[in-house]
C-alpha atoms as a PDB file:
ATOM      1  CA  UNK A   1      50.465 -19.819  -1.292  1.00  0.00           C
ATOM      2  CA  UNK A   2      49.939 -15.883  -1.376  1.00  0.00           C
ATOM      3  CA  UNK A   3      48.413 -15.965  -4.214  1.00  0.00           C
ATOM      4  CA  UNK A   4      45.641 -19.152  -3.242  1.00  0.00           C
ATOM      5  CA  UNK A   5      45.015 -17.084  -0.005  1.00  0.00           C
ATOM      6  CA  UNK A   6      43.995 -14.047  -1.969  1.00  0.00           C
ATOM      7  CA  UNK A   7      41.714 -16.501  -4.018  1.00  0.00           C
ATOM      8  CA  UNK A   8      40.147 -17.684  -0.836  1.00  0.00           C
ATOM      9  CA  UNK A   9      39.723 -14.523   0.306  1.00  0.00           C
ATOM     10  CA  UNK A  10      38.110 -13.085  -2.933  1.00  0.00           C
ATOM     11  CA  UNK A  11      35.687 -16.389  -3.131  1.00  0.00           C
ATOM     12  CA  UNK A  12      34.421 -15.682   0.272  1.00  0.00           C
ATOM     13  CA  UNK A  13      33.963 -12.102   0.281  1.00  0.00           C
ATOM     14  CA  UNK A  14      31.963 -12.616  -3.254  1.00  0.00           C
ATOM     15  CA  UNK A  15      29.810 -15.465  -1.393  1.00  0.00           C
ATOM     16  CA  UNK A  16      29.328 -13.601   1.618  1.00  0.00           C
ATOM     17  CA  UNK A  17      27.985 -10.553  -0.315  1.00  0.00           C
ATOM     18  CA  UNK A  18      25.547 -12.906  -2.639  1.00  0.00           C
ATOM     19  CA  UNK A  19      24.324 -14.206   1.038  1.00  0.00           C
ATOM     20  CA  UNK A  20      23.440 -11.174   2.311  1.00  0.00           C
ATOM     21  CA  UNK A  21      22.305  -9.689  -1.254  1.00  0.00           C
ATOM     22  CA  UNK A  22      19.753 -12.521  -1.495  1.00  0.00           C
ATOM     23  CA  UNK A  23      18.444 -12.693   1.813  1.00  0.00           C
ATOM     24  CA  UNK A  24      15.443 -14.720   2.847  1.00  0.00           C
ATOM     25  CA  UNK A  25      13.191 -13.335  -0.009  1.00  0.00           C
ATOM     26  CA  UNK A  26      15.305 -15.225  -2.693  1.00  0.00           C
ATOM     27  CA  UNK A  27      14.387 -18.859  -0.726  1.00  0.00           C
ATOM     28  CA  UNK A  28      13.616 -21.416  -3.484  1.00  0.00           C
ATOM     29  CA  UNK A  29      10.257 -20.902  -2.319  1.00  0.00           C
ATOM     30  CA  UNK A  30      10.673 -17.325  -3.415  1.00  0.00           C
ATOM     31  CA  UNK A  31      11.760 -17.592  -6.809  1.00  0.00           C
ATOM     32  CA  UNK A  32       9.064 -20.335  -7.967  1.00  0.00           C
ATOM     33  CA  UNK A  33       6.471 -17.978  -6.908  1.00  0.00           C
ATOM     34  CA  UNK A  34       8.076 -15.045  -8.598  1.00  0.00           C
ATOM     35  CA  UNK A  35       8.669 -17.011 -11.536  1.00  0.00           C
ATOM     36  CA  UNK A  36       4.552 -17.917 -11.452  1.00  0.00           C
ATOM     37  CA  UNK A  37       3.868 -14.121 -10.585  1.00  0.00           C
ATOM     38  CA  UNK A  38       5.653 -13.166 -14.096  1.00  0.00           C
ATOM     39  CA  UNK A  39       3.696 -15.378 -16.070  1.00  0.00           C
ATOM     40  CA  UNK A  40       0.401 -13.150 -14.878  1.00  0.00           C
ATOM     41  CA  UNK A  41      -3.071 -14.127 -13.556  1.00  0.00           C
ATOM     42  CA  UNK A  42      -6.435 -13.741 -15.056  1.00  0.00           C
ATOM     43  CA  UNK A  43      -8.579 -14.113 -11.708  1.00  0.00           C
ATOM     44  CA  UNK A  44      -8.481 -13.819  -7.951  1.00  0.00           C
ATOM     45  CA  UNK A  45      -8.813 -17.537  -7.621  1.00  0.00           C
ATOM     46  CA  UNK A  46      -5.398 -17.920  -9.522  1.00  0.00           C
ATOM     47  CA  UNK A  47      -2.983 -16.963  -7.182  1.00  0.00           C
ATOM     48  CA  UNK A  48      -2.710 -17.546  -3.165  1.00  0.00           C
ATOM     49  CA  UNK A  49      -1.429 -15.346  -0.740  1.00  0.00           C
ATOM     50  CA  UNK A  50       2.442 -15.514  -0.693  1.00  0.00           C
ATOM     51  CA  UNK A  51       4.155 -13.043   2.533  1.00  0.00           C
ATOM     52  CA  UNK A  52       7.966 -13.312   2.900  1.00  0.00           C
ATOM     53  CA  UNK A  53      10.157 -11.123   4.967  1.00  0.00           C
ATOM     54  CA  UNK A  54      12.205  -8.940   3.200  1.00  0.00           C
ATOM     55  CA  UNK A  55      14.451  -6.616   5.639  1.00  0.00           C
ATOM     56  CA  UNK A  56      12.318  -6.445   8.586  1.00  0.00           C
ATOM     57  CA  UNK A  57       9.366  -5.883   6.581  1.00  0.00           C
ATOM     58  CA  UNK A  58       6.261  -8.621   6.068  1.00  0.00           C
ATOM     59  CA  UNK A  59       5.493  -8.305   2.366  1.00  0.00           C
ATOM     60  CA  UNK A  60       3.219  -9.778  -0.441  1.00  0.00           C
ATOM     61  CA  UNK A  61       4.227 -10.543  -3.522  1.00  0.00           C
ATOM     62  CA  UNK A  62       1.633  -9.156  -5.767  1.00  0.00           C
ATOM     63  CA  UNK A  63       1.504 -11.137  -9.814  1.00  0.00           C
ATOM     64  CA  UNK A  64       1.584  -9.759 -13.196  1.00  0.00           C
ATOM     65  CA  UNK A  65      -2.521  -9.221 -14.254  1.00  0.00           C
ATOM     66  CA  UNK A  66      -5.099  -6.663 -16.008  1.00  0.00           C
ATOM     67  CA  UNK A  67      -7.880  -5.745 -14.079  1.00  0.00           C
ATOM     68  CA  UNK A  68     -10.799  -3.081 -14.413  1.00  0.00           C
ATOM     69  CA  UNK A  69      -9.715   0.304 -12.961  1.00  0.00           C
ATOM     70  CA  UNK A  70     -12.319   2.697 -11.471  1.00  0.00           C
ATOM     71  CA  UNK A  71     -15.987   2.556 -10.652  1.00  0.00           C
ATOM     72  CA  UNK A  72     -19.519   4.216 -12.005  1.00  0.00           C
ATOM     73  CA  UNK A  73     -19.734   5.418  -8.743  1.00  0.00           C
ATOM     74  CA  UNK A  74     -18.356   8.897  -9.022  1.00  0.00           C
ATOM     75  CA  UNK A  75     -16.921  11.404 -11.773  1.00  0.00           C
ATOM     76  CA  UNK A  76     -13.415  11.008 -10.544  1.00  0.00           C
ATOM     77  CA  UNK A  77     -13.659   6.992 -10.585  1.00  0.00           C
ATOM     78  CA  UNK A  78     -14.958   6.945 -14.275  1.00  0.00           C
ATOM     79  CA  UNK A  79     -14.311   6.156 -16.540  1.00  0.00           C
ATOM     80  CA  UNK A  80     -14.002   2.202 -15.724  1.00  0.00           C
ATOM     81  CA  UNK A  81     -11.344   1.194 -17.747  1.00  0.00           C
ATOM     82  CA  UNK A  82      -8.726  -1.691 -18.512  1.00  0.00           C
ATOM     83  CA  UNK A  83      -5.383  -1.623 -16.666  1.00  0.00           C
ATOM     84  CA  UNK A  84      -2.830  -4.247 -16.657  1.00  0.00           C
ATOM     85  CA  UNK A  85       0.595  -4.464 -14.602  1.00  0.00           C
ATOM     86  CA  UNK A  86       3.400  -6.164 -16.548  1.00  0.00           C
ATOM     87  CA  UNK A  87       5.441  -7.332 -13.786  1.00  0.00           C
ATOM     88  CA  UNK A  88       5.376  -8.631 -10.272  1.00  0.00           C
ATOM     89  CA  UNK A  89       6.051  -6.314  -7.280  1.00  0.00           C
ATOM     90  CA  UNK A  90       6.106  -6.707  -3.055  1.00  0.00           C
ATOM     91  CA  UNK A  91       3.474  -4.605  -0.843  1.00  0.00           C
ATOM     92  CA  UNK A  92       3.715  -4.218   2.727  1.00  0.00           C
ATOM     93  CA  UNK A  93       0.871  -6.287   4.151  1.00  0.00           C
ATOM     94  CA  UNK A  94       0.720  -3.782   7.064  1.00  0.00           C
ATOM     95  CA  UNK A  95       0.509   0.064   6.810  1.00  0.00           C
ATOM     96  CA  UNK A  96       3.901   1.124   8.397  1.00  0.00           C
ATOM     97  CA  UNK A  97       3.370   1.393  12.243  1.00  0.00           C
ATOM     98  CA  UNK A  98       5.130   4.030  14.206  1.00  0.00           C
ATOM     99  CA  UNK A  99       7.766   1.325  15.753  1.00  0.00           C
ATOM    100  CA  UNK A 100       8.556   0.417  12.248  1.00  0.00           C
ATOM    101  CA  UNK A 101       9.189   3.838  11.094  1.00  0.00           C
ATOM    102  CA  UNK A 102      11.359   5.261  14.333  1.00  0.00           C
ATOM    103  CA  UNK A 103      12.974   1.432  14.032  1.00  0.00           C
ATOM    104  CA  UNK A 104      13.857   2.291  10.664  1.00  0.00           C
ATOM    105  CA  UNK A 105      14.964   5.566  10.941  1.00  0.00           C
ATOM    106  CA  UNK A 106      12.099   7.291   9.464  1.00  0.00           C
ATOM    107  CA  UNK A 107      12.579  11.300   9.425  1.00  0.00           C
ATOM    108  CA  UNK A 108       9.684  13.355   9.447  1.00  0.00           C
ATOM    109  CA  UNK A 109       8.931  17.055  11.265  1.00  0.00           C
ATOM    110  CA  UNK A 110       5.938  16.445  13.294  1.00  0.00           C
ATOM    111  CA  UNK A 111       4.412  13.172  15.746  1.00  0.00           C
ATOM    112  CA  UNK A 112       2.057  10.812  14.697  1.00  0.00           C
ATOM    113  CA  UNK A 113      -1.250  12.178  16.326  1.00  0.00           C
ATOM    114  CA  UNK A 114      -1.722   8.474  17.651  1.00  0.00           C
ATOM    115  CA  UNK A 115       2.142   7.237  19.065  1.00  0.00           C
ATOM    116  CA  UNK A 116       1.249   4.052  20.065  1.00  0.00           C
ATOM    117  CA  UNK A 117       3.832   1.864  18.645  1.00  0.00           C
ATOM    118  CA  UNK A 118       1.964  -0.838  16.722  1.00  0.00           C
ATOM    119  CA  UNK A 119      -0.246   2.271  15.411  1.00  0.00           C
ATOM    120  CA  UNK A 120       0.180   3.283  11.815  1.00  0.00           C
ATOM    121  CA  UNK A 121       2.395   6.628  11.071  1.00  0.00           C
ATOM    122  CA  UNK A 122       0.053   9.304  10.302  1.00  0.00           C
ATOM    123  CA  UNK A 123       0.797  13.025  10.201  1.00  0.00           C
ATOM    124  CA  UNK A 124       3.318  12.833   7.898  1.00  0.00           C
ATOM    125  CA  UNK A 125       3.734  14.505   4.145  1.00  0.00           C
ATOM    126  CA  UNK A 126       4.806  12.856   0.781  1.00  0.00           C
ATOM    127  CA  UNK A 127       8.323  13.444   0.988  1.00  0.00           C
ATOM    128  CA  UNK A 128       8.930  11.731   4.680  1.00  0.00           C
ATOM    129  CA  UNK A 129       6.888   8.866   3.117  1.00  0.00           C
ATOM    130  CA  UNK A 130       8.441   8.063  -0.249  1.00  0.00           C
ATOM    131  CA  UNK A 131      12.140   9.028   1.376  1.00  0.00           C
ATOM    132  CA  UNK A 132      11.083   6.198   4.148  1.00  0.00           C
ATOM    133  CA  UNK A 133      10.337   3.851   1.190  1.00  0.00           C
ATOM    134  CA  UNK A 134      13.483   5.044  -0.780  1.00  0.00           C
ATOM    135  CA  UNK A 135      15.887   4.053   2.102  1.00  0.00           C
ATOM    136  CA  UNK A 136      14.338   0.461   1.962  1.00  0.00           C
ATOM    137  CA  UNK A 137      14.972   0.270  -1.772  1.00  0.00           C
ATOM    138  CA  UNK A 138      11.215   0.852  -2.806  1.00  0.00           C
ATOM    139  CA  UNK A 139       8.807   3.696  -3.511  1.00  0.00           C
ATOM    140  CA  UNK A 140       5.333   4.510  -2.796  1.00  0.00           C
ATOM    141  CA  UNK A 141       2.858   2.329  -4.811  1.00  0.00           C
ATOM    142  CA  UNK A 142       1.123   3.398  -7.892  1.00  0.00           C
ATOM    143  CA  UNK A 143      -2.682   4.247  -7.581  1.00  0.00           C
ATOM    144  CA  UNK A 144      -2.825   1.167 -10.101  1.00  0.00           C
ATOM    145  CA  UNK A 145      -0.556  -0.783  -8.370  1.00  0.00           C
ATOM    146  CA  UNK A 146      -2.296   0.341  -4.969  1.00  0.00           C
ATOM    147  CA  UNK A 147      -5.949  -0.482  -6.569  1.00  0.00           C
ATOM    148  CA  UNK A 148      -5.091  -3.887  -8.340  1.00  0.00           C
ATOM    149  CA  UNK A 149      -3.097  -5.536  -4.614  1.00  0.00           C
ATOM    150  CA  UNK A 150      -6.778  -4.726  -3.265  1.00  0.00           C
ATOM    151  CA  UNK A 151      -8.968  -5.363  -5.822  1.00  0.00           C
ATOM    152  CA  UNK A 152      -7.281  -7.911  -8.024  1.00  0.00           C
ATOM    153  CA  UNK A 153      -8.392  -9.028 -11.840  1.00  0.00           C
ATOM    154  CA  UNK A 154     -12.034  -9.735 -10.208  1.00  0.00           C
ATOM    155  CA  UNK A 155     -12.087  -5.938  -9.292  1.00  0.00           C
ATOM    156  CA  UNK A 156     -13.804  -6.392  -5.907  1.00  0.00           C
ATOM    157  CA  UNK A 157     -15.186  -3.623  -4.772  1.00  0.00           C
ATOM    158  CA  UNK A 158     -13.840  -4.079  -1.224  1.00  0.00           C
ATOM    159  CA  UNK A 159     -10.477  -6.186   0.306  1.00  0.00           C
ATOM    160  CA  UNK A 160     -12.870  -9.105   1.088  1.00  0.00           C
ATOM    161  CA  UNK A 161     -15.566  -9.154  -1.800  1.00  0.00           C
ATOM    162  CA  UNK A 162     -18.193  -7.234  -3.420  1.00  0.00           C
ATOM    163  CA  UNK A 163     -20.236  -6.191   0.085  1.00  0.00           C
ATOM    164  CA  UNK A 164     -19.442  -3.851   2.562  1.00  0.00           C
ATOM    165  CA  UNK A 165     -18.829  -5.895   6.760  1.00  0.00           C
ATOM    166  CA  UNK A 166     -18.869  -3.295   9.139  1.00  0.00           C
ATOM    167  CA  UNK A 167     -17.095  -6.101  11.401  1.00  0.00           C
ATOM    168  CA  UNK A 168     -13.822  -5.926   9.028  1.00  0.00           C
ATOM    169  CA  UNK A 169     -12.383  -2.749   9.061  1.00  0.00           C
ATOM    170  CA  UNK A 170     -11.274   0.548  11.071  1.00  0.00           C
ATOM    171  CA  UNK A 171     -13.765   3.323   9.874  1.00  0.00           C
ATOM    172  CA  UNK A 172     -16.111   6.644  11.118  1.00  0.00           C
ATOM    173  CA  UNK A 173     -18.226   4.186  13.723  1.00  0.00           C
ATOM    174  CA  UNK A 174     -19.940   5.461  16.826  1.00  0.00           C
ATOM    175  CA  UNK A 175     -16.840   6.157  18.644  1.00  0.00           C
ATOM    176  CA  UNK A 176     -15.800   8.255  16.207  1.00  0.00           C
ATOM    177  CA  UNK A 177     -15.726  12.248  17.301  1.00  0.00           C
ATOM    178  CA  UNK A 178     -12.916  13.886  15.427  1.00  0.00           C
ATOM    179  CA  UNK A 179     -14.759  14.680  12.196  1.00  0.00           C
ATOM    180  CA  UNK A 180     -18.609  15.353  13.670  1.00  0.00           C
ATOM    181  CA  UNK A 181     -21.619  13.072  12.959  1.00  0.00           C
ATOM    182  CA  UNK A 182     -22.168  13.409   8.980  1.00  0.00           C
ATOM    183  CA  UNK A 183     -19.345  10.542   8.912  1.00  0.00           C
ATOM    184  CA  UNK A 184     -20.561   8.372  11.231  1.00  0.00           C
ATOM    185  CA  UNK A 185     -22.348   4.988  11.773  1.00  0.00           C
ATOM    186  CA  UNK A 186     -24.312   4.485  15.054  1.00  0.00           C
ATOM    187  CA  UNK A 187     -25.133   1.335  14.013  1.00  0.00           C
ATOM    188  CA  UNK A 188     -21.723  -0.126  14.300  1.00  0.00           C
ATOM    189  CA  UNK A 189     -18.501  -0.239  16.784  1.00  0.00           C
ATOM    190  CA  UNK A 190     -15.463  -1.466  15.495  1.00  0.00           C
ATOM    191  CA  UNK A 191     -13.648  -0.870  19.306  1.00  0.00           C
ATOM    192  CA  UNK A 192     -11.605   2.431  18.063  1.00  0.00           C
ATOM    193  CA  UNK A 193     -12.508   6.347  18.345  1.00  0.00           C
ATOM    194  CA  UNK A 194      -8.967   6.642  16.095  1.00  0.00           C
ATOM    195  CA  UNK A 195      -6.658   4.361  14.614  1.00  0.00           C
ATOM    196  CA  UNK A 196      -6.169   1.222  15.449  1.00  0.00           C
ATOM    197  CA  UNK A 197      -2.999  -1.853  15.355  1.00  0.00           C
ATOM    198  CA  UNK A 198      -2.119  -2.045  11.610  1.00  0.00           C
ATOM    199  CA  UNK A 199      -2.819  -5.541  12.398  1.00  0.00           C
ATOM    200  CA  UNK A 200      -5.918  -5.316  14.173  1.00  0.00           C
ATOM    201  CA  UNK A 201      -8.478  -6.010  11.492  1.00  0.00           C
ATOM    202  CA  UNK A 202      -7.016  -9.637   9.912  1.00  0.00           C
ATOM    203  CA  UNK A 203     -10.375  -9.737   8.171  1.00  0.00           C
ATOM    204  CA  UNK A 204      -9.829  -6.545   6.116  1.00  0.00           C
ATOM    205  CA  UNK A 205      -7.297  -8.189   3.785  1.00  0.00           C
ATOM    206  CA  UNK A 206      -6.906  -8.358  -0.217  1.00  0.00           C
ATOM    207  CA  UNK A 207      -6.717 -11.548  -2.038  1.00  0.00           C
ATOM    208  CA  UNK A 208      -2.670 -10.530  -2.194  1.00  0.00           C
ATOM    209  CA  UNK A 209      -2.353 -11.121   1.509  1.00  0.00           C
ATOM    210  CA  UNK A 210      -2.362  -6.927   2.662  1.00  0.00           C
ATOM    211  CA  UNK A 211      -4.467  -6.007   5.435  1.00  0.00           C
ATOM    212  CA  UNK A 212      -6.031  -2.512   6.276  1.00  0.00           C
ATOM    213  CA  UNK A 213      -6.606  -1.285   3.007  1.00  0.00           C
ATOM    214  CA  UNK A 214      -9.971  -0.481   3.401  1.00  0.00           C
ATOM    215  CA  UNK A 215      -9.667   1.163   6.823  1.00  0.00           C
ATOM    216  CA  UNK A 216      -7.473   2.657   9.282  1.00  0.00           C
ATOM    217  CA  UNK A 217      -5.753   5.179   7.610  1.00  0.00           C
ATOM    218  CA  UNK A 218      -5.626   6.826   4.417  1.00  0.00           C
ATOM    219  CA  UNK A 219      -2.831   5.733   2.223  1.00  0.00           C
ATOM    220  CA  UNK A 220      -0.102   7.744  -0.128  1.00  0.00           C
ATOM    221  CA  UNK A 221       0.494   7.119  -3.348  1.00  0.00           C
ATOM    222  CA  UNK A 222       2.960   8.269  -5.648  1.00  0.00           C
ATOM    223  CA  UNK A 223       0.569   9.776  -8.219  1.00  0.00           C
ATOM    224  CA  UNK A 224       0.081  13.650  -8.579  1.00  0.00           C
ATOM    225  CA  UNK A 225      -3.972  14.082  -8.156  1.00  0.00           C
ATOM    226  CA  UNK A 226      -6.226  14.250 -11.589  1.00  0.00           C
ATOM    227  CA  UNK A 227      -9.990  14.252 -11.685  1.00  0.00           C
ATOM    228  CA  UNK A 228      -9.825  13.174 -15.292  1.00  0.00           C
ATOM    229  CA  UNK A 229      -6.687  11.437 -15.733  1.00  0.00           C
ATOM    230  CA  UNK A 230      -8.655   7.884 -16.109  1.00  0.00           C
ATOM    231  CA  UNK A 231     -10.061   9.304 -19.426  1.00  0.00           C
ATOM    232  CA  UNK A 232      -6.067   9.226 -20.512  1.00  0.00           C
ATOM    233  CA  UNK A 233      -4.018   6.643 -18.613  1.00  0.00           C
ATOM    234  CA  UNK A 234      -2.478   4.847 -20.579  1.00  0.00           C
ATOM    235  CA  UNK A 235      -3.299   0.558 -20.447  1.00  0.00           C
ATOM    236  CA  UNK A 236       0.074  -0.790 -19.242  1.00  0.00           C
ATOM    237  CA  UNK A 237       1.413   0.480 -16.199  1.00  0.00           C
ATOM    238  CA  UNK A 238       0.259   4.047 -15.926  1.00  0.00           C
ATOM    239  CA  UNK A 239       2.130   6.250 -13.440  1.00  0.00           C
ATOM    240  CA  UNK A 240      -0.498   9.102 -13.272  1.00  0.00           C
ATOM    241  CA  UNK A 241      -0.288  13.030 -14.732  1.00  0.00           C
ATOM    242  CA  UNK A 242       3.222  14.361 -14.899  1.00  0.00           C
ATOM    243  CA  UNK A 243       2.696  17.563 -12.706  1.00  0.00           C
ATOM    244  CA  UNK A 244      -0.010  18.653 -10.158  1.00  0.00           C
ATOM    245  CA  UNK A 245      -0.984  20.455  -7.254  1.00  0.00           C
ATOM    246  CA  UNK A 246      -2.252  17.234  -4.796  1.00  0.00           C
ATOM    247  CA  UNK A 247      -1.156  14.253  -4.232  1.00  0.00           C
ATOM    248  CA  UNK A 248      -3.697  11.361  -4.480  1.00  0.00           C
ATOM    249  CA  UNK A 249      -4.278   9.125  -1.427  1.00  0.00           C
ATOM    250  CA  UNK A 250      -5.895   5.763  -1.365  1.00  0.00           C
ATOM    251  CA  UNK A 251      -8.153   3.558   0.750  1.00  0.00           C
ATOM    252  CA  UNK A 252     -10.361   4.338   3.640  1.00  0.00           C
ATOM    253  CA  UNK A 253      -9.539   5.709   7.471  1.00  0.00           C
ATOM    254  CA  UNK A 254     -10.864   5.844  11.168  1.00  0.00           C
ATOM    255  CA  UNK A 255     -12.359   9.194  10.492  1.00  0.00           C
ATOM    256  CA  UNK A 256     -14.221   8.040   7.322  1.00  0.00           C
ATOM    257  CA  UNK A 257     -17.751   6.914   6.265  1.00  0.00           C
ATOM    258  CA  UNK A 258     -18.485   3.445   5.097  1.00  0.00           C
ATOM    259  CA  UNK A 259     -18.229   4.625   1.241  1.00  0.00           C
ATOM    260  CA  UNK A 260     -14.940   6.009   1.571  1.00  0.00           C
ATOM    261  CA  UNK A 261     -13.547   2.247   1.932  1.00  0.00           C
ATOM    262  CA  UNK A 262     -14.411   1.293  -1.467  1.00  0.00           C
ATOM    263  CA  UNK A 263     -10.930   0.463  -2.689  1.00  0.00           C
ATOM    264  CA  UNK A 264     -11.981   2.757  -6.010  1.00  0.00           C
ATOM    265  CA  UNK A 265     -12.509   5.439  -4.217  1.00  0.00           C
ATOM    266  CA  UNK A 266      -9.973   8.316  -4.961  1.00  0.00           C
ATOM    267  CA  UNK A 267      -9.674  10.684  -2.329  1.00  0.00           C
ATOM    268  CA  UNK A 268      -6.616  13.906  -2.470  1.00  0.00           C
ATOM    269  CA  UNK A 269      -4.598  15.784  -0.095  1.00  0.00           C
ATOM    270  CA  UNK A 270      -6.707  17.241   2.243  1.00  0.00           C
ATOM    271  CA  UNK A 271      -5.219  20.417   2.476  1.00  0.00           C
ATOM    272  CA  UNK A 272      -6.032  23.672  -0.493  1.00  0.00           C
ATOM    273  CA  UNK A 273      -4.119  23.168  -3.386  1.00  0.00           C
ATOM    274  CA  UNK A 274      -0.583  24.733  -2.816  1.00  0.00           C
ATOM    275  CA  UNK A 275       2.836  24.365  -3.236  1.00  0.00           C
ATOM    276  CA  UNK A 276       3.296  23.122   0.506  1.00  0.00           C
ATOM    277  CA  UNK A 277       3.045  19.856   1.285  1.00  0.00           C
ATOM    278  CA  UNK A 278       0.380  18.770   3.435  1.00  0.00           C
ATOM    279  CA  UNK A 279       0.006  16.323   6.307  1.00  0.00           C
ATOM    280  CA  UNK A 280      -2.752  14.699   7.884  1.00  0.00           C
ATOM    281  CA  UNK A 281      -3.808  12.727  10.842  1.00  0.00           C
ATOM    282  CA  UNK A 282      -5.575  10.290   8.969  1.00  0.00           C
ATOM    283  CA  UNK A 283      -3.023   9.566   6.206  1.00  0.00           C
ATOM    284  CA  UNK A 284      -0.173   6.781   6.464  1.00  0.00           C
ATOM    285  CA  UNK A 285       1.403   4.596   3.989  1.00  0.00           C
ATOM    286  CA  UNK A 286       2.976   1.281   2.882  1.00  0.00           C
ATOM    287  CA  UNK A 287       5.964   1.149   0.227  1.00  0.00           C
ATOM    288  CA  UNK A 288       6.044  -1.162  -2.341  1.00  0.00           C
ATOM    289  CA  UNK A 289       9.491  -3.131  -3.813  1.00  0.00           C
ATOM    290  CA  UNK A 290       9.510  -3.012  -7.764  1.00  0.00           C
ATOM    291  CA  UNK A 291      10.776  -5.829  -9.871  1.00  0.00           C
ATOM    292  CA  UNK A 292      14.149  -6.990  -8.969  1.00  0.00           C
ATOM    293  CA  UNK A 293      14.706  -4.736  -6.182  1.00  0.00           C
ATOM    294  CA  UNK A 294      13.460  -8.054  -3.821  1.00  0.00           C
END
């Protein structure tokens, strides 16, 4: 009888821990679309929009797919060349918001310069972020994997498509003072002198499902910054240069011009090269979750 008890008691504790290991992103649902995210796509029209939560977190599951890296546009965004990721991975569809980060924990030295809760969490340096995204079992994306959940195999120049809407996105409008009037747009008002919601813009979303990529904030990625690293990546998977000075950061922000959403445009760590790490009021993030780690 003991001995049956311990059985029991083995058998539930194993079942229990499965439960809560699989969690609502392992839903039959889940696992067909994974399984048709590892068999890759060759176009945008391929694959629809699949969110889940996964701890707390709205996430997109992002397919296995090549796409065209990089623009003509400028030196640092040439030259235009072929990436492809081999697996599937999760993005947050929202930059993380201040609630989310103090909700979760999040450790970092100085305030957002905008608190408001459902506001993304800005003033922060590399190490808060990626330890932030560590603690949830991820890391900061990639500038691939940042630049393909945007721009998918079609390589759209913008979340949307291949023309810039002032109506879709956070960026340097008429209301915005911070950064003088070389960055701004009198022709348009997006209703923000700063940041706004991380879900405030529903129209500035990839064909993955992940909104505010062109606008907002600025967002960190895991690569050291390169002006010529294109010329070297490597096809499948690259991970950026091994070493550096900067970090590179990704997408447009509130305090930006119209060209700076481009979702090719590469942008750095605003402050001198150094070995400090810097922080800005127009940089957030979003963390990714690698293969198996859903």
């Amino acid at each position: 009888m003991l001995q049956r008890l311990k059985t029991l008691l083995v058998v539930g504790i194993t079942m229990a821990m499965a439960s809560c290991m699989s969690g609502p992103a392992q839903s039959a649902e889940t696992l067909a679309r994974i399984d048709q995210a590892d068999q890759g796509i060759h176009s945008n029209s391929d694959w629809s929009p699949y969110t889940t939560q996964i701890d707390g977190f709205e996430m997109a599951l992002v397919p296995a797919g090549c796409f065209e890296m990089g623009s003509v546009e400028l030196a640092i965004e040439m030259p235009v060349h072929e990436v492809c990721l081999t697996g599937h991975y999760w993005i947050d569809v929202y930059e993380i918001s201040n609630s989310q980060f103090q909700e979760y924990d999040g450790a970092a030295e100085d305030d957002s310069f905008v608190s408001l809760p459902d506001h993304p969490r800005e003033n922060i340096t590399f190490s808060e972020a990626a330890a932030f995204c560590e603690r949830r079992g991820g890391k900061l994306p990639t500038e691939a994997e940042w630049e393909y959940a945007g721009r998918g195999p079609d390589a759209l120049l913008y979340p949307w498509g291949n023309e810039f809407d002032s109506a879709r996105l956070n960026y340097c409008d008429q209301n915005c003072t911070e950064f003088g009037p070389a960055n701004r747009d009198e022709s348009a008002n997006d209703g923000y002198a700063q940041s706004s919601p991380v879900d405030a813009f529903p129209g500035d979303v990839s064909w993955v499902g992940a909104i505010g990529m062109a606008g907002n904030v600025h967002e960190m990625v895991s690569d050291w910054y390169s002006p010529s690293y294109y010329s070297e990546s490597p096809r499948e998977n690259p991970t950026g240069p091994e070493a550096g000075k900067q970090r590179t950061v990704r997408g447009g922000c509130w305090g930006c011009p119209a060209d700076g959403s481009r979702l090719s445009y590469r942008h750095r760590s605003l402050s001198p090269p150094s070995s400090e790490e810097s922080r800005s009021i127009v940089t957030g993030f979003r963390c990714i979750l690698p293969v198996g780690d859903e």
